[in-house]
C-alpha atoms as a PDB file:
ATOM      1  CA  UNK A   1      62.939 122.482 118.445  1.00  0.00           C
ATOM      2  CA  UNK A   2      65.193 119.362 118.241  1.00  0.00           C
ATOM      3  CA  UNK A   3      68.685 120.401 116.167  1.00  0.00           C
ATOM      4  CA  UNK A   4      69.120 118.391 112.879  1.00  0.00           C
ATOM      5  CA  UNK A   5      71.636 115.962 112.699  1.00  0.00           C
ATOM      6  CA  UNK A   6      74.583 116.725 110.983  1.00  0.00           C
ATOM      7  CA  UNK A   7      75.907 114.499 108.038  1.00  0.00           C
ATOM      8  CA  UNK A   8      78.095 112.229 109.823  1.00  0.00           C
ATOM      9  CA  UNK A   9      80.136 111.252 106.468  1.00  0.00           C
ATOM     10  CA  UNK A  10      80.845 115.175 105.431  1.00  0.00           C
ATOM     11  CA  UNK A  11      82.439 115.881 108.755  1.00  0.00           C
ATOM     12  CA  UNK A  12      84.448 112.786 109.059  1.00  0.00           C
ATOM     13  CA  UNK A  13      85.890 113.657 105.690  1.00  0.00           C
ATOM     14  CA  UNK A  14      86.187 116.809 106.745  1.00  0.00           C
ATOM     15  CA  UNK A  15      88.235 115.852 109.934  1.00  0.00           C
ATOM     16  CA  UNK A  16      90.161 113.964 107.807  1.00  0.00           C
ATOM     17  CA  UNK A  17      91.056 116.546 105.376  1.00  0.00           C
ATOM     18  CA  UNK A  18      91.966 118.569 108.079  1.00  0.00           C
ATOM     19  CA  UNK A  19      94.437 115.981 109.114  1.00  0.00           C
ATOM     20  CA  UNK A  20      96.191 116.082 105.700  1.00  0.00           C
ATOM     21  CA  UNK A  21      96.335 119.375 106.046  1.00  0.00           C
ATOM     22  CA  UNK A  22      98.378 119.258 109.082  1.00  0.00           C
ATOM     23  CA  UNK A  23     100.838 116.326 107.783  1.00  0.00           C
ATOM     24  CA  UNK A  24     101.756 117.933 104.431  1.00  0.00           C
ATOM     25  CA  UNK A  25     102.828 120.622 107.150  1.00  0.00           C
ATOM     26  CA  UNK A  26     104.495 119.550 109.978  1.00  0.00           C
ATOM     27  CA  UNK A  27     104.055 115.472 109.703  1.00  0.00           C
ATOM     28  CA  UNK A  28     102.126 112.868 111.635  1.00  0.00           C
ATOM     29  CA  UNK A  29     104.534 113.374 114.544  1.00  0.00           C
ATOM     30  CA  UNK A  30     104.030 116.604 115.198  1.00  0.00           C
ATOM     31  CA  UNK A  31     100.577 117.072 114.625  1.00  0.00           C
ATOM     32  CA  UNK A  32      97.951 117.236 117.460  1.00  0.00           C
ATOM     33  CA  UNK A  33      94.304 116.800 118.118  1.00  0.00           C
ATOM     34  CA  UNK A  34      93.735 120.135 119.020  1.00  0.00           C
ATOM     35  CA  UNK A  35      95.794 121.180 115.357  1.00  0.00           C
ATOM     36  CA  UNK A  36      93.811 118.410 113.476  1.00  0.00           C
ATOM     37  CA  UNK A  37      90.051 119.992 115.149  1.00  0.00           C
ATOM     38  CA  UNK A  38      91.429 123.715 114.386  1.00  0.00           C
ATOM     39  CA  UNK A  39      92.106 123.079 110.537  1.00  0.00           C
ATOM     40  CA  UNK A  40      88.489 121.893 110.376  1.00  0.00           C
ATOM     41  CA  UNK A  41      87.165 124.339 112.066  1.00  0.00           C
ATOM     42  CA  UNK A  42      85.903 122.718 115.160  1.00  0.00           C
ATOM     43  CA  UNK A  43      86.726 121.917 119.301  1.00  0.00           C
ATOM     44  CA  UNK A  44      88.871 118.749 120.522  1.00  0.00           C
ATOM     45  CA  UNK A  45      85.535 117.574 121.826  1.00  0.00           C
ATOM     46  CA  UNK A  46      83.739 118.178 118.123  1.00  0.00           C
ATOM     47  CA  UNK A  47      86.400 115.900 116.703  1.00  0.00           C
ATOM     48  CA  UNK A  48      85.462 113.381 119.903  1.00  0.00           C
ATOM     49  CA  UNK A  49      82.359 113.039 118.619  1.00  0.00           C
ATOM     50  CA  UNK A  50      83.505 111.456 115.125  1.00  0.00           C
ATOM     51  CA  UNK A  51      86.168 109.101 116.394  1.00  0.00           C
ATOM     52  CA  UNK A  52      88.127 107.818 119.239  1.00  0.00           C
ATOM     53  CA  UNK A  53      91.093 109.155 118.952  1.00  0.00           C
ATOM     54  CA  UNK A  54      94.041 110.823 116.717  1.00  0.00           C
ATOM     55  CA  UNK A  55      95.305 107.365 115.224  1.00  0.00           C
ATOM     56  CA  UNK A  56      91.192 106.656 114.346  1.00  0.00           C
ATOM     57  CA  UNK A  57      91.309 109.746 111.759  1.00  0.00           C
ATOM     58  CA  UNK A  58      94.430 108.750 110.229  1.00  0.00           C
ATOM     59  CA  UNK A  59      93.080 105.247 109.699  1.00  0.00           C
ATOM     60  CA  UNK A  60      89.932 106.457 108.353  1.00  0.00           C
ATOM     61  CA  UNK A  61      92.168 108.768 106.022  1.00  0.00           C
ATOM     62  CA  UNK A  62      94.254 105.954 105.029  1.00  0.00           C
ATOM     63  CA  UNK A  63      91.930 103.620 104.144  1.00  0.00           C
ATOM     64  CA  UNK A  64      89.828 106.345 102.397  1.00  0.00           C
ATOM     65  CA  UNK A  65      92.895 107.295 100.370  1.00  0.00           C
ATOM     66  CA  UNK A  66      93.536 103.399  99.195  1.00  0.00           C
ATOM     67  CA  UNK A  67      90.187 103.626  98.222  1.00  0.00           C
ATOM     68  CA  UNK A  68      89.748 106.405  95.633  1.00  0.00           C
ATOM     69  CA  UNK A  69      93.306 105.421  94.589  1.00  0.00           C
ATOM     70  CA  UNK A  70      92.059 102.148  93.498  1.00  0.00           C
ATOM     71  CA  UNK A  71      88.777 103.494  92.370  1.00  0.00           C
ATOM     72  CA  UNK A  72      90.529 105.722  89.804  1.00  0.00           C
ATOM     73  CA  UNK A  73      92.557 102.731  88.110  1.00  0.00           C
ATOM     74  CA  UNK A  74      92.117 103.346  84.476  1.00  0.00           C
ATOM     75  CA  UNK A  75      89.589 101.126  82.744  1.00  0.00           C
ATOM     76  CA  UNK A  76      91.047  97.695  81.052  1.00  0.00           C
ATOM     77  CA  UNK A  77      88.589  97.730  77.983  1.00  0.00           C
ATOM     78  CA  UNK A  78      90.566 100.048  76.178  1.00  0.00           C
ATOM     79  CA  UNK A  79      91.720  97.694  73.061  1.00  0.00           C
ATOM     80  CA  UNK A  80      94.748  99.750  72.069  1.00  0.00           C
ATOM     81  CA  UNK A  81      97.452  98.262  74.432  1.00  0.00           C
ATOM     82  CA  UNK A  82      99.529 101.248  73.651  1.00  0.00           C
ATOM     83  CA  UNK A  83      96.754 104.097  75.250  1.00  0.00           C
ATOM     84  CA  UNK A  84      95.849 101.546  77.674  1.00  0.00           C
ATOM     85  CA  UNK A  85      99.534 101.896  78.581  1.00  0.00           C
ATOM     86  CA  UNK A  86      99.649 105.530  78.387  1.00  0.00           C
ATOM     87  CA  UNK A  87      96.616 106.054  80.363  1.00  0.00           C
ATOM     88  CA  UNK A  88      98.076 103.843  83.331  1.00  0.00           C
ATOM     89  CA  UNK A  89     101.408 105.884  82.989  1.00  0.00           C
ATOM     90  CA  UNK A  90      99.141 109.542  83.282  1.00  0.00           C
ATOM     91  CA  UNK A  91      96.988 107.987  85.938  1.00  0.00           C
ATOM     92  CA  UNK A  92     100.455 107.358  88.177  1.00  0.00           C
ATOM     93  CA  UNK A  93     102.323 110.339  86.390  1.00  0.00           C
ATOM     94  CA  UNK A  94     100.118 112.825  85.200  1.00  0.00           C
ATOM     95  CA  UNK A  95     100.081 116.570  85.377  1.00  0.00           C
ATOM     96  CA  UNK A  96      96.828 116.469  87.655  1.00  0.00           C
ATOM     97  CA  UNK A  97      98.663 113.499  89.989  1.00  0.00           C
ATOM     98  CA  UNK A  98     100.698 113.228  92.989  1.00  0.00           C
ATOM     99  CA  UNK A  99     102.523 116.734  94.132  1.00  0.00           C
ATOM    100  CA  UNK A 100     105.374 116.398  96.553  1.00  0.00           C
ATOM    101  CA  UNK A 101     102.957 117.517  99.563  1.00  0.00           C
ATOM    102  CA  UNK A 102     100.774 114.501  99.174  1.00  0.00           C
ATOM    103  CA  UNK A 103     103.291 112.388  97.929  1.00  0.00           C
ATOM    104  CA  UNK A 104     105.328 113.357 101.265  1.00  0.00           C
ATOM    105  CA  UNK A 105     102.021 111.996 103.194  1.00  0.00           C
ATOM    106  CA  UNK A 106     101.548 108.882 101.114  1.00  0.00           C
ATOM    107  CA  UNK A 107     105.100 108.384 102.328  1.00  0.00           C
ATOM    108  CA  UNK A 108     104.935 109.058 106.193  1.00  0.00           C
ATOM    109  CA  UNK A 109     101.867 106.887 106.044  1.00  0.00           C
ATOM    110  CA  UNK A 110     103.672 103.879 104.511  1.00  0.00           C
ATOM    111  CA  UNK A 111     106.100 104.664 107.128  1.00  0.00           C
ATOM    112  CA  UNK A 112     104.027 104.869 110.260  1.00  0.00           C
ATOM    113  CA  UNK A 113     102.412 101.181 108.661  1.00  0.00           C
ATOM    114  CA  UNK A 114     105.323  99.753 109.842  1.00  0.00           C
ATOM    115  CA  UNK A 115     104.238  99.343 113.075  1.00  0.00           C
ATOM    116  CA  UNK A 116     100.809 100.271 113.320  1.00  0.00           C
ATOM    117  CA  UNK A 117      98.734  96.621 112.387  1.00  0.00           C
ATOM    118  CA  UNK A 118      95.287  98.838 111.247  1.00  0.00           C
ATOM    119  CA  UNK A 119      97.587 100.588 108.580  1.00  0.00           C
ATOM    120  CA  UNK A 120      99.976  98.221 107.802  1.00  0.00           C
ATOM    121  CA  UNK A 121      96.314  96.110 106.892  1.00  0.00           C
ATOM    122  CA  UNK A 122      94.952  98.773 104.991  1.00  0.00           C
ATOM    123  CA  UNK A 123      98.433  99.352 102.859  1.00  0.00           C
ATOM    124  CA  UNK A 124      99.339  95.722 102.548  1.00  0.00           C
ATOM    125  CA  UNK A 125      95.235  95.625 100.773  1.00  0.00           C
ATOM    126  CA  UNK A 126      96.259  98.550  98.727  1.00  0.00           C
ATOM    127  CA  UNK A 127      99.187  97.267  97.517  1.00  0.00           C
ATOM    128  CA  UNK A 128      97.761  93.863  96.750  1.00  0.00           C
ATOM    129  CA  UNK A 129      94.890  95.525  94.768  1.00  0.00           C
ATOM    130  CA  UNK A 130      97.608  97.216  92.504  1.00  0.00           C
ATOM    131  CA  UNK A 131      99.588  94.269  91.673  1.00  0.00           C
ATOM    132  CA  UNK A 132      95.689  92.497  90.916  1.00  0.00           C
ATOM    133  CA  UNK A 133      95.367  95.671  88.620  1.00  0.00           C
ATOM    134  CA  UNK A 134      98.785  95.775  86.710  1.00  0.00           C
ATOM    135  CA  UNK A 135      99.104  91.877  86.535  1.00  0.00           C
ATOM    136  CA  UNK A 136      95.626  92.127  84.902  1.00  0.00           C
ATOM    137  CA  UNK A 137      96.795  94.993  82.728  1.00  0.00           C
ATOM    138  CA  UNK A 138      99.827  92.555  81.562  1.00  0.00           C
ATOM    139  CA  UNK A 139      97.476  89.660  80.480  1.00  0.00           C
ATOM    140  CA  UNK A 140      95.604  92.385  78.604  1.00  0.00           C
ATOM    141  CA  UNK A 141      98.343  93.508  76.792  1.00  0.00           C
ATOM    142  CA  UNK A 142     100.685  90.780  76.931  1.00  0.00           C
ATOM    143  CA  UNK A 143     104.586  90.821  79.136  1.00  0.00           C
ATOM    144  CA  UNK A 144     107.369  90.382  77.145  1.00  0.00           C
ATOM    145  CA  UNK A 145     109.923  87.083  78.406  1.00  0.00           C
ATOM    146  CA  UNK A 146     108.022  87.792  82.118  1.00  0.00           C
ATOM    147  CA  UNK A 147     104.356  86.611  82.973  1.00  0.00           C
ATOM    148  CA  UNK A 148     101.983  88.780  84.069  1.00  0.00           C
ATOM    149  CA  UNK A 149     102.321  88.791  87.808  1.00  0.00           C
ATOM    150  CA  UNK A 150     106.264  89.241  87.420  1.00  0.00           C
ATOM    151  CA  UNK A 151     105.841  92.121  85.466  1.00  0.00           C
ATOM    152  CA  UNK A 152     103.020  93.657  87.910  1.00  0.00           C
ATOM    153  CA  UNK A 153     105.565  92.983  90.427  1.00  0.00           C
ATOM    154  CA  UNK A 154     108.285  94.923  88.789  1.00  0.00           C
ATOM    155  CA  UNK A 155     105.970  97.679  87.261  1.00  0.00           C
ATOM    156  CA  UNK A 156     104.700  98.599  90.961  1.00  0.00           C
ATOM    157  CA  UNK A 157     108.140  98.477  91.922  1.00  0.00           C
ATOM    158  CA  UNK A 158     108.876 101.135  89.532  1.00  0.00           C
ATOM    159  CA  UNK A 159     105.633 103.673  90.963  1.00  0.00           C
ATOM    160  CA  UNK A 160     106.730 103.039  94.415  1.00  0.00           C
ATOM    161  CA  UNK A 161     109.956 103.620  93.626  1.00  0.00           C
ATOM    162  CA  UNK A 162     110.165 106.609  91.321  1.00  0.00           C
ATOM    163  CA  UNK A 163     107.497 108.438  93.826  1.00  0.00           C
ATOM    164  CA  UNK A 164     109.632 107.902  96.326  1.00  0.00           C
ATOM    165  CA  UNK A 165     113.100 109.037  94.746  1.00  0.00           C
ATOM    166  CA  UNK A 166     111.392 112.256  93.190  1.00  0.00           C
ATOM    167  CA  UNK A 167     111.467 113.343  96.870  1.00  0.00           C
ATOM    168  CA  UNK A 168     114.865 113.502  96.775  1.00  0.00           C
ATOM    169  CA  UNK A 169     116.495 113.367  93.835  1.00  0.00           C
ATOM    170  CA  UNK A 170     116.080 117.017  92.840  1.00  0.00           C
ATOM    171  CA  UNK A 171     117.176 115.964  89.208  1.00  0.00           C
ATOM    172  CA  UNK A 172     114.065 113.552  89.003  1.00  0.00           C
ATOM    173  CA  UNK A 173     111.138 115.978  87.680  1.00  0.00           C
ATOM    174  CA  UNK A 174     107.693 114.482  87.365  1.00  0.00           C
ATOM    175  CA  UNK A 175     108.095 114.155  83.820  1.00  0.00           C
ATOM    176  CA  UNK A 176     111.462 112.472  84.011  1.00  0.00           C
ATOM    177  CA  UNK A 177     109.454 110.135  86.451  1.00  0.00           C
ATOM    178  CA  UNK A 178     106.764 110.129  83.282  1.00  0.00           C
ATOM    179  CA  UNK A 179     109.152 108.610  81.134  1.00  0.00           C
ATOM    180  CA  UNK A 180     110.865 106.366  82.887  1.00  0.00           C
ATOM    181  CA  UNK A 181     107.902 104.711  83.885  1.00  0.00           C
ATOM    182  CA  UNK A 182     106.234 104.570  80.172  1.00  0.00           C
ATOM    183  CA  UNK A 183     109.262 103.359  78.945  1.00  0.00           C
ATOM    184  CA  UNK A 184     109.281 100.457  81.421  1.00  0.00           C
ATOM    185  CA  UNK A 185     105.556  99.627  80.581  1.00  0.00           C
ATOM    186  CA  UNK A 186     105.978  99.280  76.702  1.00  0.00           C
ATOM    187  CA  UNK A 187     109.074  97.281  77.472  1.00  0.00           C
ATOM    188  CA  UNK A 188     108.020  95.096  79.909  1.00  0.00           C
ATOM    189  CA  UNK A 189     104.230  94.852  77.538  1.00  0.00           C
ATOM    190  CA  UNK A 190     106.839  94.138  74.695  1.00  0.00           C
ATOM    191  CA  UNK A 191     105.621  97.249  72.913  1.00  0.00           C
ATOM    192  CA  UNK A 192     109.086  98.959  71.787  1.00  0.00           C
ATOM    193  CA  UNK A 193     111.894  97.164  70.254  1.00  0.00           C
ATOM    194  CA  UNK A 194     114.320  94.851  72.241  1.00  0.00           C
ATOM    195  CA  UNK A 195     117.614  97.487  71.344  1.00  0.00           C
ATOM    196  CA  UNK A 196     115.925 100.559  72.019  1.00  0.00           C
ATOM    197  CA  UNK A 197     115.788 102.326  75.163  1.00  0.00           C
ATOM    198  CA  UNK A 198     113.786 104.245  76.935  1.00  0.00           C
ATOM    199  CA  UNK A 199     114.700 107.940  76.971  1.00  0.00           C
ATOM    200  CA  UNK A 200     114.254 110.204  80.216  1.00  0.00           C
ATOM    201  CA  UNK A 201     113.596 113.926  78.683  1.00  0.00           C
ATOM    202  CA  UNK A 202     117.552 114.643  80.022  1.00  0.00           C
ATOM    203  CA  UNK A 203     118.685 111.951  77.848  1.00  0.00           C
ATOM    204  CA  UNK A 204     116.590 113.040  74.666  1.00  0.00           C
ATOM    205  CA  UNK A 205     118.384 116.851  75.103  1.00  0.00           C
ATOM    206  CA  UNK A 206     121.250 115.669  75.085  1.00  0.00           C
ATOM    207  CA  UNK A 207     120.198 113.485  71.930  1.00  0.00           C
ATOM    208  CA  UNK A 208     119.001 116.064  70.357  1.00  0.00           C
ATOM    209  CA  UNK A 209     122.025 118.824  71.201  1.00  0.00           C
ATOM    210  CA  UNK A 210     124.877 116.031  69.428  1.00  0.00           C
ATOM    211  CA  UNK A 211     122.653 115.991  66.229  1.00  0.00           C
ATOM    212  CA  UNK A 212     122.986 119.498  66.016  1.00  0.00           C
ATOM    213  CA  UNK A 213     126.434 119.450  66.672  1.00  0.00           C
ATOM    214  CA  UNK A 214     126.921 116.652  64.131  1.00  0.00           C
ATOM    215  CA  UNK A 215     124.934 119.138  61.524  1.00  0.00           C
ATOM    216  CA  UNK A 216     127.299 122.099  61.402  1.00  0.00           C
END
Protein backbone atom coordinates (compact mmCIF):
# COMPACT_ATOMS: atom_id res chain seq x y z
CA UNK A 1 0.00 0.00 0.00
CA UNK A 2 1.54 3.28 -1.32
CA UNK A 3 2.43 5.72 1.97
CA UNK A 4 0.45 9.05 1.93
CA UNK A 5 2.16 12.04 1.27
CA UNK A 6 2.94 14.15 3.94
CA UNK A 7 1.83 17.91 4.01
CA UNK A 8 4.72 19.51 2.52
CA UNK A 9 3.76 23.12 4.07
CA UNK A 10 3.35 21.67 7.90
CA UNK A 11 6.82 20.24 7.85
CA UNK A 12 8.56 23.08 6.23
CA UNK A 13 7.10 25.23 8.96
CA UNK A 14 7.94 22.85 11.14
CA UNK A 15 11.69 22.77 10.05
CA UNK A 16 11.57 26.19 10.33
CA UNK A 17 10.35 26.46 13.76
CA UNK A 18 12.84 24.19 14.68
CA UNK A 19 15.40 26.56 13.38
CA UNK A 20 14.16 29.38 15.66
CA UNK A 21 14.38 27.23 18.18
CA UNK A 22 17.98 26.71 17.80
CA UNK A 23 18.87 30.61 17.17
CA UNK A 24 17.04 32.01 20.23
CA UNK A 25 19.63 29.40 21.73
CA UNK A 26 22.86 29.39 20.52
CA UNK A 27 22.52 31.82 17.22
CA UNK A 28 22.67 31.28 13.49
CA UNK A 29 26.41 30.65 13.82
CA UNK A 30 26.41 28.01 15.86
CA UNK A 31 23.58 26.15 14.85
CA UNK A 32 23.79 23.01 12.60
CA UNK A 33 21.75 20.91 10.29
CA UNK A 34 21.87 18.03 12.28
CA UNK A 35 20.63 20.57 15.55
CA UNK A 36 18.01 22.26 13.22
CA UNK A 37 16.54 18.27 12.03
CA UNK A 38 16.80 17.16 15.90
CA UNK A 39 14.53 20.09 17.29
CA UNK A 40 11.95 18.93 14.73
CA UNK A 41 12.15 15.74 15.35
CA UNK A 42 13.56 14.31 12.23
CA UNK A 43 17.14 12.92 10.30
CA UNK A 44 19.63 15.37 8.31
CA UNK A 45 18.30 13.53 5.30
CA UNK A 46 14.37 14.25 6.45
CA UNK A 47 15.29 17.92 6.48
CA UNK A 48 17.03 17.16 2.76
CA UNK A 49 13.97 16.39 1.57
CA UNK A 50 12.32 19.97 2.28
CA UNK A 51 15.17 22.17 1.15
CA UNK A 52 18.62 22.43 -0.10
CA UNK A 53 20.42 23.40 2.45
CA UNK A 54 20.80 25.24 6.05
CA UNK A 55 20.74 28.91 4.53
CA UNK A 56 17.28 27.59 2.41
CA UNK A 57 15.38 27.20 5.94
CA UNK A 58 16.48 30.39 7.24
CA UNK A 59 15.30 32.11 4.07
CA UNK A 60 12.10 30.40 4.10
CA UNK A 61 11.89 31.51 7.91
CA UNK A 62 12.73 34.95 7.08
CA UNK A 63 10.57 35.62 4.52
CA UNK A 64 7.75 33.76 6.39
CA UNK A 65 8.39 36.00 9.39
CA UNK A 66 8.14 39.42 7.11
CA UNK A 67 5.11 37.99 6.12
CA UNK A 68 2.83 37.49 9.15
CA UNK A 69 4.59 40.64 10.46
CA UNK A 70 3.07 42.59 7.76
CA UNK A 71 -0.07 40.60 7.74
CA UNK A 72 -0.79 41.63 11.35
CA UNK A 73 -0.48 45.54 10.64
CA UNK A 74 -3.43 46.97 12.40
CA UNK A 75 -6.34 47.93 10.18
CA UNK A 76 -6.41 51.80 8.85
CA UNK A 77 -10.32 52.16 8.98
CA UNK A 78 -10.34 52.83 12.46
CA UNK A 79 -11.69 56.67 12.42
CA UNK A 80 -10.38 57.62 15.85
CA UNK A 81 -6.75 58.69 14.98
CA UNK A 82 -5.98 58.43 18.61
CA UNK A 83 -6.87 54.25 18.90
CA UNK A 84 -5.66 53.96 15.49
CA UNK A 85 -2.46 55.26 17.11
CA UNK A 86 -2.66 53.18 20.10
CA UNK A 87 -3.37 50.08 18.29
CA UNK A 88 -0.13 50.58 16.03
CA UNK A 89 1.85 51.34 19.33
CA UNK A 90 0.35 47.67 21.02
CA UNK A 91 0.82 45.95 17.72
CA UNK A 92 4.86 46.98 17.93
CA UNK A 93 4.76 47.17 21.87
CA UNK A 94 2.27 45.10 23.28
CA UNK A 95 2.23 42.66 26.13
CA UNK A 96 1.61 39.66 23.61
CA UNK A 97 4.68 41.18 21.18
CA UNK A 98 8.26 40.78 20.69
CA UNK A 99 10.21 38.97 23.83
CA UNK A 100 13.94 39.38 23.91
CA UNK A 101 14.39 35.67 22.44
CA UNK A 102 12.71 36.55 19.21
CA UNK A 103 13.64 39.94 19.23
CA UNK A 104 17.42 38.58 19.59
CA UNK A 105 16.56 36.52 16.19
CA UNK A 106 14.86 39.35 14.37
CA UNK A 107 18.22 40.92 15.14
CA UNK A 108 20.86 38.24 14.02
CA UNK A 109 18.71 37.98 10.95
CA UNK A 110 18.98 41.69 10.05
CA UNK A 111 22.51 41.07 10.73
CA UNK A 112 23.32 38.04 8.65
CA UNK A 113 21.19 40.33 5.65
CA UNK A 114 24.12 42.14 5.41
CA UNK A 115 25.70 39.98 3.26
CA UNK A 116 23.47 37.39 2.29
CA UNK A 117 21.50 39.03 -1.16
CA UNK A 118 18.20 36.41 -0.56
CA UNK A 119 17.81 38.09 2.97
CA UNK A 120 19.00 41.31 2.54
CA UNK A 121 15.89 41.11 -0.45
CA UNK A 122 13.47 39.79 1.78
CA UNK A 123 14.33 42.54 4.72
CA UNK A 124 14.88 45.46 2.42
CA UNK A 125 10.76 44.27 1.15
CA UNK A 126 9.88 44.17 4.76
CA UNK A 127 11.10 47.26 5.61
CA UNK A 128 9.69 49.01 2.58
CA UNK A 129 6.21 47.52 3.36
CA UNK A 130 6.40 49.25 6.87
CA UNK A 131 7.29 52.62 5.82
CA UNK A 132 4.11 52.00 2.92
CA UNK A 133 2.11 51.16 6.20
CA UNK A 134 3.10 54.05 8.65
CA UNK A 135 3.35 56.73 5.81
CA UNK A 136 -0.24 55.58 5.05
CA UNK A 137 -1.11 55.68 8.73
CA UNK A 138 0.25 59.51 8.70
CA UNK A 139 -2.04 60.61 5.77
CA UNK A 140 -4.80 58.96 7.80
CA UNK A 141 -4.24 60.79 10.70
CA UNK A 142 -2.41 63.68 9.59
CA UNK A 143 1.88 64.55 10.54
CA UNK A 144 2.39 67.48 12.31
CA UNK A 145 5.20 70.20 10.39
CA UNK A 146 6.53 66.63 8.55
CA UNK A 147 4.64 64.87 5.57
CA UNK A 148 3.70 61.61 5.72
CA UNK A 149 6.62 59.68 4.36
CA UNK A 150 9.06 61.78 6.71
CA UNK A 151 7.25 60.87 9.57
CA UNK A 152 6.99 57.00 8.47
CA UNK A 153 10.59 57.40 8.10
CA UNK A 154 11.22 58.61 11.56
CA UNK A 155 8.41 56.50 13.27
CA UNK A 156 10.15 53.15 11.89
CA UNK A 157 13.24 54.57 13.01
CA UNK A 158 11.92 54.68 16.41
CA UNK A 159 10.60 50.53 16.31
CA UNK A 160 13.87 49.58 14.92
CA UNK A 161 15.52 51.43 17.20
CA UNK A 162 13.89 51.00 20.59
CA UNK A 163 13.77 47.00 19.76
CA UNK A 164 17.07 47.09 19.32
CA UNK A 165 18.29 49.18 22.47
CA UNK A 166 15.86 47.13 24.83
CA UNK A 167 18.52 44.43 24.23
CA UNK A 168 20.80 46.25 25.97
CA UNK A 169 19.82 48.89 27.82
CA UNK A 170 18.68 46.96 30.90
CA UNK A 171 16.87 50.26 32.06
CA UNK A 172 14.66 50.16 28.80
CA UNK A 173 11.58 47.80 29.88
CA UNK A 174 9.02 47.01 27.23
CA UNK A 175 6.76 49.43 28.60
CA UNK A 176 9.30 52.21 28.77
CA UNK A 177 9.76 51.18 25.01
CA UNK A 178 5.61 51.49 25.04
CA UNK A 179 5.78 54.95 25.83
CA UNK A 180 8.32 56.29 24.15
CA UNK A 181 7.05 55.12 21.07
CA UNK A 182 3.23 56.38 21.69
CA UNK A 183 4.49 59.49 22.65
CA UNK A 184 6.40 59.89 19.37
CA UNK A 185 3.24 58.83 17.32
CA UNK A 186 0.76 61.47 18.83
CA UNK A 187 3.54 63.97 18.39
CA UNK A 188 4.65 63.36 15.19
CA UNK A 189 0.32 62.77 14.19
CA UNK A 190 0.12 66.25 16.01
CA UNK A 191 -2.13 64.66 18.61
CA UNK A 192 -0.60 66.14 22.02
CA UNK A 193 0.31 69.65 22.55
CA UNK A 194 3.52 71.29 21.05
CA UNK A 195 5.05 71.98 25.02
CA UNK A 196 4.25 68.77 26.38
CA UNK A 197 6.34 65.84 26.42
CA UNK A 198 6.15 62.55 26.27
CA UNK A 199 6.67 60.75 29.59
CA UNK A 200 8.60 57.28 29.84
CA UNK A 201 6.90 55.49 33.08
CA UNK A 202 10.58 56.46 34.94
CA UNK A 203 9.90 59.97 34.24
CA UNK A 204 6.12 59.94 35.41
CA UNK A 205 7.53 58.32 39.06
CA UNK A 206 9.55 60.64 39.48
CA UNK A 207 6.64 63.19 38.56
CA UNK A 208 4.58 61.82 40.67
CA UNK A 209 7.17 61.30 43.90
CA UNK A 210 7.99 65.59 43.76
CA UNK A 211 4.14 66.20 43.99
CA UNK A 212 4.08 64.33 46.99
CA UNK A 213 6.95 65.89 48.29
CA UNK A 214 5.57 69.31 47.35
CA UNK A 215 2.22 68.16 49.44
CA UNK A 216 3.66 67.69 52.92
Amino acid sequence: MARAAEPRGDRRAEIARALYLCMSKRGYANTTLKDIAGAAGMTPSHVGYYFDDQAAILEHYALGLCERIVDGFPDLSEPDAARLIDAVVEFCFGERQLNSEFLGVIQELSGLAVHDARLNRIKTEHAAAWRRYLEALFQRVGARRLDARDAASIAHALVVGLDTNSLFDRTLTRDAARALFRGALRTLAGLTDGAQRAQSPRRARGARTRQKRGAR
